[in-house]
N, C-alpha and C. Protein backbone atom coordinates (compact mmCIF):
# COMPACT_ATOMS: atom_id res chain seq x y z
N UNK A 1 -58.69 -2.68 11.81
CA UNK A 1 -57.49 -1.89 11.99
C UNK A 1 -57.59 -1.11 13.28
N UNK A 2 -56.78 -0.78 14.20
CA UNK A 2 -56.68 -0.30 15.33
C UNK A 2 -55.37 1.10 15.49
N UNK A 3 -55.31 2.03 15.43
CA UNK A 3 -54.41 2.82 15.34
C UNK A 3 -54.45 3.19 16.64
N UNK A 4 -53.43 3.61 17.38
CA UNK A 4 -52.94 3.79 18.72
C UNK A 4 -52.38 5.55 18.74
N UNK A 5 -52.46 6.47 18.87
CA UNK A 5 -52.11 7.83 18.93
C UNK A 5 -52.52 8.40 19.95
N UNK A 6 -51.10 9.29 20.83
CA UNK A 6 -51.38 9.92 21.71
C UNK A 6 -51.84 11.31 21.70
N UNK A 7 -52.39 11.67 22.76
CA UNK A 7 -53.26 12.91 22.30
C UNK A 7 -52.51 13.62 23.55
N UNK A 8 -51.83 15.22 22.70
CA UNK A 8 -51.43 16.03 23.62
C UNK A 8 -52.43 17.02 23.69
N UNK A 9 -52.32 17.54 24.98
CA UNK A 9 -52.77 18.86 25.29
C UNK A 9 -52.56 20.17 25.84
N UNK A 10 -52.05 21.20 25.33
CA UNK A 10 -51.36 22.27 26.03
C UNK A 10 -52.09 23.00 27.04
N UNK A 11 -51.52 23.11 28.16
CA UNK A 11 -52.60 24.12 28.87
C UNK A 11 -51.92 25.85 28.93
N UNK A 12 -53.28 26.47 28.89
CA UNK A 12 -52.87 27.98 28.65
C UNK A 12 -53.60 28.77 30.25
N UNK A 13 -53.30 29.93 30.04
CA UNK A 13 -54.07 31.20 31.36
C UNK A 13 -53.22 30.37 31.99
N UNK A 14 -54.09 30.47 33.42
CA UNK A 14 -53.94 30.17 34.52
C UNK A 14 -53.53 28.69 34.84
N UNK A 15 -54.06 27.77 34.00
CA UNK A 15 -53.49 25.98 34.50
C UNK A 15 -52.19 26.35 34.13
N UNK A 16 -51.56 27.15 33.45
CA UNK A 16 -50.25 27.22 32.57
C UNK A 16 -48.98 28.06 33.69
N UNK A 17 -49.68 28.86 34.53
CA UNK A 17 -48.47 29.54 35.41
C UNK A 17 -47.82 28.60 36.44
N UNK A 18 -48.44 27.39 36.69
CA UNK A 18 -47.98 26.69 37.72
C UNK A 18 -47.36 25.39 37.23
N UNK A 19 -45.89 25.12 37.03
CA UNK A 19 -45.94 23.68 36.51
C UNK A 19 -46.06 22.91 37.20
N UNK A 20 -46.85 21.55 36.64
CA UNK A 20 -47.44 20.01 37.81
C UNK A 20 -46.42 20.18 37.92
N UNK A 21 -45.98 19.04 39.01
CA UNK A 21 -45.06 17.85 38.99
C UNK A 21 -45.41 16.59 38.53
N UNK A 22 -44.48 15.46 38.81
CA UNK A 22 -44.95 14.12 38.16
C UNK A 22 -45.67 13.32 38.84
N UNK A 23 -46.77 13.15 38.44
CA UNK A 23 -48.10 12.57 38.94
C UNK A 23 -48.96 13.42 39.03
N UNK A 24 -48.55 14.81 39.29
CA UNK A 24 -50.02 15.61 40.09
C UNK A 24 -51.08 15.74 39.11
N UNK A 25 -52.53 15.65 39.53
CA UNK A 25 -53.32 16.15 38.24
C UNK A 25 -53.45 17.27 38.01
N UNK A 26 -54.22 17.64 37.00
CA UNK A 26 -53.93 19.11 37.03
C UNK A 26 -55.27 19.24 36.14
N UNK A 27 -56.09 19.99 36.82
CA UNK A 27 -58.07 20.63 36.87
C UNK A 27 -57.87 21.56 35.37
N UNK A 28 -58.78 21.51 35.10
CA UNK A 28 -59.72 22.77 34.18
C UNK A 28 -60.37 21.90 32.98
N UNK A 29 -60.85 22.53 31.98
CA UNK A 29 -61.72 23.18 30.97
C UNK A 29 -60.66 21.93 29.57
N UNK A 30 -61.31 20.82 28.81
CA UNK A 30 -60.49 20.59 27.81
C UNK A 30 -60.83 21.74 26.80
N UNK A 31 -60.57 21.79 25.53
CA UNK A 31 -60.71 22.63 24.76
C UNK A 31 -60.86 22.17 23.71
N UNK A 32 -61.45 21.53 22.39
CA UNK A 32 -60.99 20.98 21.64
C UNK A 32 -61.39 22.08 20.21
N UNK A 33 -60.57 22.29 19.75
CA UNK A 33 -60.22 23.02 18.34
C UNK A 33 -60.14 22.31 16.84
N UNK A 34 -60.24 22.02 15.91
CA UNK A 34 -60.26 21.25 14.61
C UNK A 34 -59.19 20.27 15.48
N UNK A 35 -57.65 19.91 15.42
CA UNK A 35 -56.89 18.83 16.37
C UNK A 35 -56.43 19.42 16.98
N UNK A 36 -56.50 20.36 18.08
CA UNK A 36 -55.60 20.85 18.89
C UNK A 36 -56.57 20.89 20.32
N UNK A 37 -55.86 20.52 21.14
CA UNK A 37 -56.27 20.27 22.38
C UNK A 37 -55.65 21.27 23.31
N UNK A 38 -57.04 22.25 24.41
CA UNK A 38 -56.04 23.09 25.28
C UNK A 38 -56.92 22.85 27.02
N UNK A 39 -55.97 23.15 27.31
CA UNK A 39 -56.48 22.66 28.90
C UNK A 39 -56.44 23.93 29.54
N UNK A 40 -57.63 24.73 30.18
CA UNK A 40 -57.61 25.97 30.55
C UNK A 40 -58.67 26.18 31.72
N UNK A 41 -58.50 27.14 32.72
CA UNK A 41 -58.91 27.00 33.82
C UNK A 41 -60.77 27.97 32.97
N UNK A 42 -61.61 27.74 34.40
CA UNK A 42 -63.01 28.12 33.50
C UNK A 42 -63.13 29.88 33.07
N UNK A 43 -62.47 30.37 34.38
CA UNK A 43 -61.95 32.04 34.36
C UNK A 43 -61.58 32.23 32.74
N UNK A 44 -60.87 31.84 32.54
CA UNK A 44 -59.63 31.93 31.33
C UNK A 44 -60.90 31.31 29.53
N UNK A 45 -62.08 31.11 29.62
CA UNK A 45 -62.35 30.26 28.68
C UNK A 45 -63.17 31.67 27.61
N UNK A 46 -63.39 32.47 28.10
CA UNK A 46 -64.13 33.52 27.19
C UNK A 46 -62.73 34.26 26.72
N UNK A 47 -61.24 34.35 27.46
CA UNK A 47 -60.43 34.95 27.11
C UNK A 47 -59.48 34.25 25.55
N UNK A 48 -59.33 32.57 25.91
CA UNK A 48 -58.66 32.50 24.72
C UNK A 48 -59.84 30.98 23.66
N UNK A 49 -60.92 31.20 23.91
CA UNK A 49 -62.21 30.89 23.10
C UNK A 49 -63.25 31.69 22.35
N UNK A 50 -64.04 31.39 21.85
CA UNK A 50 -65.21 32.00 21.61
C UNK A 50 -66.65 31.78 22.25
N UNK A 51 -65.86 31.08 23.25
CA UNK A 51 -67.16 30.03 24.34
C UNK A 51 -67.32 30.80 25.20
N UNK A 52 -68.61 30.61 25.93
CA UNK A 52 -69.55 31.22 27.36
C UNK A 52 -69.71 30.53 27.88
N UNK A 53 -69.67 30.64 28.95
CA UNK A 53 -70.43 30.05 30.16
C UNK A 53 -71.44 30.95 31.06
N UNK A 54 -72.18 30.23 31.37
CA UNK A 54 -73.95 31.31 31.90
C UNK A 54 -74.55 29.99 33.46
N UNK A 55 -74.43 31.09 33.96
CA UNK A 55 -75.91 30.29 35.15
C UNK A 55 -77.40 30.71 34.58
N UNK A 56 -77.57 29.17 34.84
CA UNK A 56 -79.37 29.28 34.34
C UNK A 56 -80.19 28.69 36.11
N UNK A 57 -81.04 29.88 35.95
CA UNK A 57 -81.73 29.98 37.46
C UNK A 57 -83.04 29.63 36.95
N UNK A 58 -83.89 28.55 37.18
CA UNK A 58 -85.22 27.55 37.31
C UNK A 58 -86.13 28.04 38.18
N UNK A 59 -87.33 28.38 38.16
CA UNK A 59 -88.24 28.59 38.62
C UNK A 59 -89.52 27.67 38.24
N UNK A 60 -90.35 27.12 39.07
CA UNK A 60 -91.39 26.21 38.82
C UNK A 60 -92.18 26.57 39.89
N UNK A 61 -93.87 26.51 39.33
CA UNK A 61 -94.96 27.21 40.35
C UNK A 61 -95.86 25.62 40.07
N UNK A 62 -96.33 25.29 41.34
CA UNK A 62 -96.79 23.80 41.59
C UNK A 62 -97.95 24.04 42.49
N UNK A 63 -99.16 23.70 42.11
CA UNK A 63 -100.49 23.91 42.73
C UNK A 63 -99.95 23.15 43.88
N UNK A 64 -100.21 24.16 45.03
CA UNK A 64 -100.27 23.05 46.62
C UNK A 64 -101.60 23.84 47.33
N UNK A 65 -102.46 23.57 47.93
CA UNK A 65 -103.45 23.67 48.94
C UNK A 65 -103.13 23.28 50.31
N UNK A 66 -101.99 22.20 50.73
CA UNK A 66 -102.21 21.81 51.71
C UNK A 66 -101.54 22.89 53.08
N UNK A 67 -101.71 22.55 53.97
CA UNK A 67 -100.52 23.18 54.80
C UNK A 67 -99.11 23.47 54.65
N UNK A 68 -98.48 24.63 54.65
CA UNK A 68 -97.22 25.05 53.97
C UNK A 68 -96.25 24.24 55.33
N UNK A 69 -96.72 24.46 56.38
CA UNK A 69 -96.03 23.89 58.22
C UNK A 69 -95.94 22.04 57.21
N UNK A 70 -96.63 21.77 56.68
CA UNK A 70 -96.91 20.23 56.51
C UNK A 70 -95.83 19.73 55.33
N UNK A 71 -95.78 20.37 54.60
CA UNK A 71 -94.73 20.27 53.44
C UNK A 71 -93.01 20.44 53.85
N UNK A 72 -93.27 21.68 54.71
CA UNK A 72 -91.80 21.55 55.37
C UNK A 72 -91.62 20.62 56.39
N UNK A 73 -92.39 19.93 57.05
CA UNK A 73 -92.34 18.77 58.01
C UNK A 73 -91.89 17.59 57.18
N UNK A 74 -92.31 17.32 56.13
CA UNK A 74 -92.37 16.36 55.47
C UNK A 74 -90.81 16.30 54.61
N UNK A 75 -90.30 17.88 54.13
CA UNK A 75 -89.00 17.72 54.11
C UNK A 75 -87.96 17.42 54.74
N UNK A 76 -88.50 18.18 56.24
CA UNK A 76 -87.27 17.42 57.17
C UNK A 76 -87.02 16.39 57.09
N UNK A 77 -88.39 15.18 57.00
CA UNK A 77 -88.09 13.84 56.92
C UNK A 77 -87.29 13.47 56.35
N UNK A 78 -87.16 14.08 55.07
CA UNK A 78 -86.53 13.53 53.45
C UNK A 78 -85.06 14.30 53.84
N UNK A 79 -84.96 15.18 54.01
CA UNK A 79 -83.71 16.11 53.90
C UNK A 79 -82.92 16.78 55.38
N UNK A 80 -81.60 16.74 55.28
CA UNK A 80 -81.02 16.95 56.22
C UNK A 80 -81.29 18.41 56.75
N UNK A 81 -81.41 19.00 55.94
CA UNK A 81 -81.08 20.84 55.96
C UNK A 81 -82.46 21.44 55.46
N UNK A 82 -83.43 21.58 56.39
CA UNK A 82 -84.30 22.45 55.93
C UNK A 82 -84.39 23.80 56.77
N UNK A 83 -84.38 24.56 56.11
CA UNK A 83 -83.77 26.02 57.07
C UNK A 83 -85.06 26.94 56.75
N UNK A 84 -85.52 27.90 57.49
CA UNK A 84 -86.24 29.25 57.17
C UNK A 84 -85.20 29.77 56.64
N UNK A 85 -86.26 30.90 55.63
CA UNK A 85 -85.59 31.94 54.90
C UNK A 85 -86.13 32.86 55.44
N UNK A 86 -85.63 34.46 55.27
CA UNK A 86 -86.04 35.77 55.80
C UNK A 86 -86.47 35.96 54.19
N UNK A 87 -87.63 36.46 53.84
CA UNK A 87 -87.95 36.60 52.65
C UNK A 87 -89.35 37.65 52.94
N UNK A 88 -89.28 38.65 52.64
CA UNK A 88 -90.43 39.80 52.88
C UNK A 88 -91.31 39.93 51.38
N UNK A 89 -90.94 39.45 50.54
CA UNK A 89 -92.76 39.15 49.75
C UNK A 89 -93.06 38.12 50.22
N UNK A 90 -92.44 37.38 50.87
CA UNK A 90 -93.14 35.93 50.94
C UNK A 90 -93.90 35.89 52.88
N UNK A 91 -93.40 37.45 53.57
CA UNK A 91 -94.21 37.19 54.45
C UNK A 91 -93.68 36.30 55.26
N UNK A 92 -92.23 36.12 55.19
CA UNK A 92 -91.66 35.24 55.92
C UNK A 92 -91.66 33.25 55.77
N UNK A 93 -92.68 33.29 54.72
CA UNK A 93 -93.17 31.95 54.58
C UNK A 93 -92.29 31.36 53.06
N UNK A 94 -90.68 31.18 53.54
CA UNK A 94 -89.73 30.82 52.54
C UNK A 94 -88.74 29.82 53.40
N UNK A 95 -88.74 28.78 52.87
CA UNK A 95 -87.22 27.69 53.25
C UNK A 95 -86.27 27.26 52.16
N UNK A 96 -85.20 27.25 52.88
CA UNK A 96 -83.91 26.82 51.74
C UNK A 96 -84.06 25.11 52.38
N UNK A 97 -83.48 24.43 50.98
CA UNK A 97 -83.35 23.10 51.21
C UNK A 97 -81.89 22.75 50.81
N UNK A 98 -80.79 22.32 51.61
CA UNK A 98 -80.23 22.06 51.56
C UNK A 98 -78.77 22.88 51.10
N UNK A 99 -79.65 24.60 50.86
CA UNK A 99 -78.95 25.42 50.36
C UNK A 99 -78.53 25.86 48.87
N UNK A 100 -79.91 24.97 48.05
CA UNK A 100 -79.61 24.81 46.33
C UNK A 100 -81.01 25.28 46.09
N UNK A 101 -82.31 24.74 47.09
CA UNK A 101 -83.01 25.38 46.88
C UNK A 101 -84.04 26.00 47.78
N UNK A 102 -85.13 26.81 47.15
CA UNK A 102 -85.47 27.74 47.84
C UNK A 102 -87.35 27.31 47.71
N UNK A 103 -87.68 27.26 48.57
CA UNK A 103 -89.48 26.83 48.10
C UNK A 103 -90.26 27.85 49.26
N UNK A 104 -90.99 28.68 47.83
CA UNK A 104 -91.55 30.00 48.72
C UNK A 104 -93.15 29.60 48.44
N UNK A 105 -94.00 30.02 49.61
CA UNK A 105 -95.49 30.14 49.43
C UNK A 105 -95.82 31.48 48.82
N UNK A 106 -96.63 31.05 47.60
CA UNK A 106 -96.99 32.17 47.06
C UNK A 106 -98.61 32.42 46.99
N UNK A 107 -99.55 31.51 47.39
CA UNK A 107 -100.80 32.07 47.49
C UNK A 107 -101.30 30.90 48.66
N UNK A 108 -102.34 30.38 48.51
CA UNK A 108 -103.40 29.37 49.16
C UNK A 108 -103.34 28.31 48.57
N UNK A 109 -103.15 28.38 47.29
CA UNK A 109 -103.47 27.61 46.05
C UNK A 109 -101.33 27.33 44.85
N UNK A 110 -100.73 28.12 45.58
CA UNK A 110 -99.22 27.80 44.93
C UNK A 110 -98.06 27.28 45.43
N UNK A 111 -97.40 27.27 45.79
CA UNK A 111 -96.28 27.11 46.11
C UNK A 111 -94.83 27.36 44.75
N UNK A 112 -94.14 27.97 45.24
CA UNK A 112 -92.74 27.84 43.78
C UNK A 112 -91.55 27.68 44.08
N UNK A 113 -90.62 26.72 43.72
CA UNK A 113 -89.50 26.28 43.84
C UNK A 113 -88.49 27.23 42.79
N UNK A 114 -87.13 27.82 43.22
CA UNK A 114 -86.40 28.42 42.44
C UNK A 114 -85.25 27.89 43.20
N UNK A 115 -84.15 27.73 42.04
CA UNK A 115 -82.69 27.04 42.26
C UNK A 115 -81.96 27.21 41.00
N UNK A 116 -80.57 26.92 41.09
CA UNK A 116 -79.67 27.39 40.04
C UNK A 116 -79.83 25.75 39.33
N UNK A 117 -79.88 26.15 38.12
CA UNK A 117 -79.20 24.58 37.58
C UNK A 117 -77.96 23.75 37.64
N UNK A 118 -77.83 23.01 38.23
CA UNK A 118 -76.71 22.20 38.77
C UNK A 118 -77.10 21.18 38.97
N UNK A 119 -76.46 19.58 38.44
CA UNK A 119 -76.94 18.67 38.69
C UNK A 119 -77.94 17.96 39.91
N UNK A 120 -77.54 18.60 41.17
CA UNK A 120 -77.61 18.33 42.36
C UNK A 120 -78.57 19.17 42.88
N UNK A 121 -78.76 20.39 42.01
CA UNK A 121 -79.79 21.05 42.62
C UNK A 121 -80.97 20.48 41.62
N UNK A 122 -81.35 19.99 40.32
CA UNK A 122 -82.02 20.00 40.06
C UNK A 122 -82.56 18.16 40.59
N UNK A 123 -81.49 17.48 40.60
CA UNK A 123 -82.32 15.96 41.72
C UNK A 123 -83.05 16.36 42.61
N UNK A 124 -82.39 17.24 43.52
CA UNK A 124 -83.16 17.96 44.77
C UNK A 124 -84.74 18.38 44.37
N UNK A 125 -84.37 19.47 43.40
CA UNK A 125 -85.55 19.94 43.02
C UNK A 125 -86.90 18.62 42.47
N UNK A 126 -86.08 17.88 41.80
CA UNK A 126 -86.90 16.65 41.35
C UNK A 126 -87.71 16.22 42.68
N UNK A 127 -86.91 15.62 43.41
CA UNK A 127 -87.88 14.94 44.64
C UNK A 127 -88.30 15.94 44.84
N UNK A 128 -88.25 16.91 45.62
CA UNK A 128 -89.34 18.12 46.02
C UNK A 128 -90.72 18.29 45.47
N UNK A 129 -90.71 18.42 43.58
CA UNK A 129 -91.96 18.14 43.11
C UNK A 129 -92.47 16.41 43.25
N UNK A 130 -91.94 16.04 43.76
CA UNK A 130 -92.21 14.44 43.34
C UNK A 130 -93.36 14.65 45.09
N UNK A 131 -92.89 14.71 45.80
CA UNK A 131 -93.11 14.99 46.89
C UNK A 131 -94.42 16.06 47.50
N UNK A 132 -94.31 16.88 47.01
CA UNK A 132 -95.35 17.88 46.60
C UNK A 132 -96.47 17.24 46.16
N UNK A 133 -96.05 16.83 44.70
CA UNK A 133 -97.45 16.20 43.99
C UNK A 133 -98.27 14.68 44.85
N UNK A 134 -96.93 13.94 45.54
CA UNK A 134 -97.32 12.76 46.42
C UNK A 134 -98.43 13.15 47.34
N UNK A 135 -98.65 14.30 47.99
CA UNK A 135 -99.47 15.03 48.91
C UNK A 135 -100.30 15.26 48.75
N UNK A 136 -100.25 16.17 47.38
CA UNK A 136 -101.44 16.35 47.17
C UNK A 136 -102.46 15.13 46.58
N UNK A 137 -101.84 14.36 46.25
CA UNK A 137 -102.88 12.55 45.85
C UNK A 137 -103.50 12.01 46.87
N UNK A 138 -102.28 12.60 48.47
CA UNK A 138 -102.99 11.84 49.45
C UNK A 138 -104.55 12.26 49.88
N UNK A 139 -105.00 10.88 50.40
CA UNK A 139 -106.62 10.63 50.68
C UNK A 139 -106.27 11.05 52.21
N UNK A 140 -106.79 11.92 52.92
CA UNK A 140 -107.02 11.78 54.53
C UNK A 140 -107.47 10.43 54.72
N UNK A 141 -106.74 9.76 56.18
CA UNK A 141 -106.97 8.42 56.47
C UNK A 141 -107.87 8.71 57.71
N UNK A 142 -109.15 8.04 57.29
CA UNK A 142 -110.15 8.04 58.64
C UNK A 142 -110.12 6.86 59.37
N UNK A 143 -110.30 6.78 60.94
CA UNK A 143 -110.14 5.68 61.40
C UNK A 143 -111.85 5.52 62.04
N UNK A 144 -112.53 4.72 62.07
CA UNK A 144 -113.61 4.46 62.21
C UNK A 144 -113.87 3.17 63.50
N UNK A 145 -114.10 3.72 64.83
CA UNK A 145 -114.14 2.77 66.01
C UNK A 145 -115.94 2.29 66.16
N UNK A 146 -115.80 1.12 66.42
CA UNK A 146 -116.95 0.64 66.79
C UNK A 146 -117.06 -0.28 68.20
């Protein structure tokens, strides 16, 4: 059996002061209630819900030893945007990557990555440790002339 039913959705707040026209799309938040469907901008979702929304900020501390100059060299490779940060616990020794995240030296022996959770920041963040840990596996390559 196959039943075919269309599904409306009212939009309220703010998607609601502006009417589309025909075709335009029109952005926000679905809503779904026991059957009632509401379309609402994200501002507007603690006002006519019982829902939250929260930024969750990630922090990860990753044994590095090697050269901190060597790790950010190695990002440039990988990444378009590697920038200094002005950062005074860190002694000046902080870069943003790409602007999602932030990788500060914290001893001889640490390094720590902090970024907001967002899809895009946490891929980022992914290669970064992927990258990190790749380094530290590496063997110094000796070349031996005879």
């Amino acid at each position: 059996m196959y039943f075919n039913s269309e599904t409306m959705a009212k939009t309220i707040g703010r998607v609601a002061k502006k009417t589309p026209e025909v075709g335009e799309t029109v952005s926000g938040l679905m809503v779904k209630k026991a059957f009632t469907y509401q379309i609402m901008a994200l501002d507007d979702l603690h006002v006519f819900s019982q829902l939250s929304t929260t930024n969750i900020s990630q922090r990860i501390t990753i044994a590095y030893t090697g050269a901190f100059g060597v790790l950010k060299h190695r990002l440039k490779q990988i990444f378009e945007s590697v920038e200094s940060l002005p950062d005074e616990e860190s002694e000046g020794r902080a870069f943003g990557v790409h602007e999602r995240l932030t990788v500060k030296y914290e001893s001889a022996k640490h390094i720590s990555l902090h970024w907001r959770s967002y899809p895009i920041s946490d891929m980022v963040s992914d290669s970064v440790v992927a990258l990190v840990l790749n380094i530290g596996r590496e063997i110094p390559k000796v070349a031996v002339e005879s």
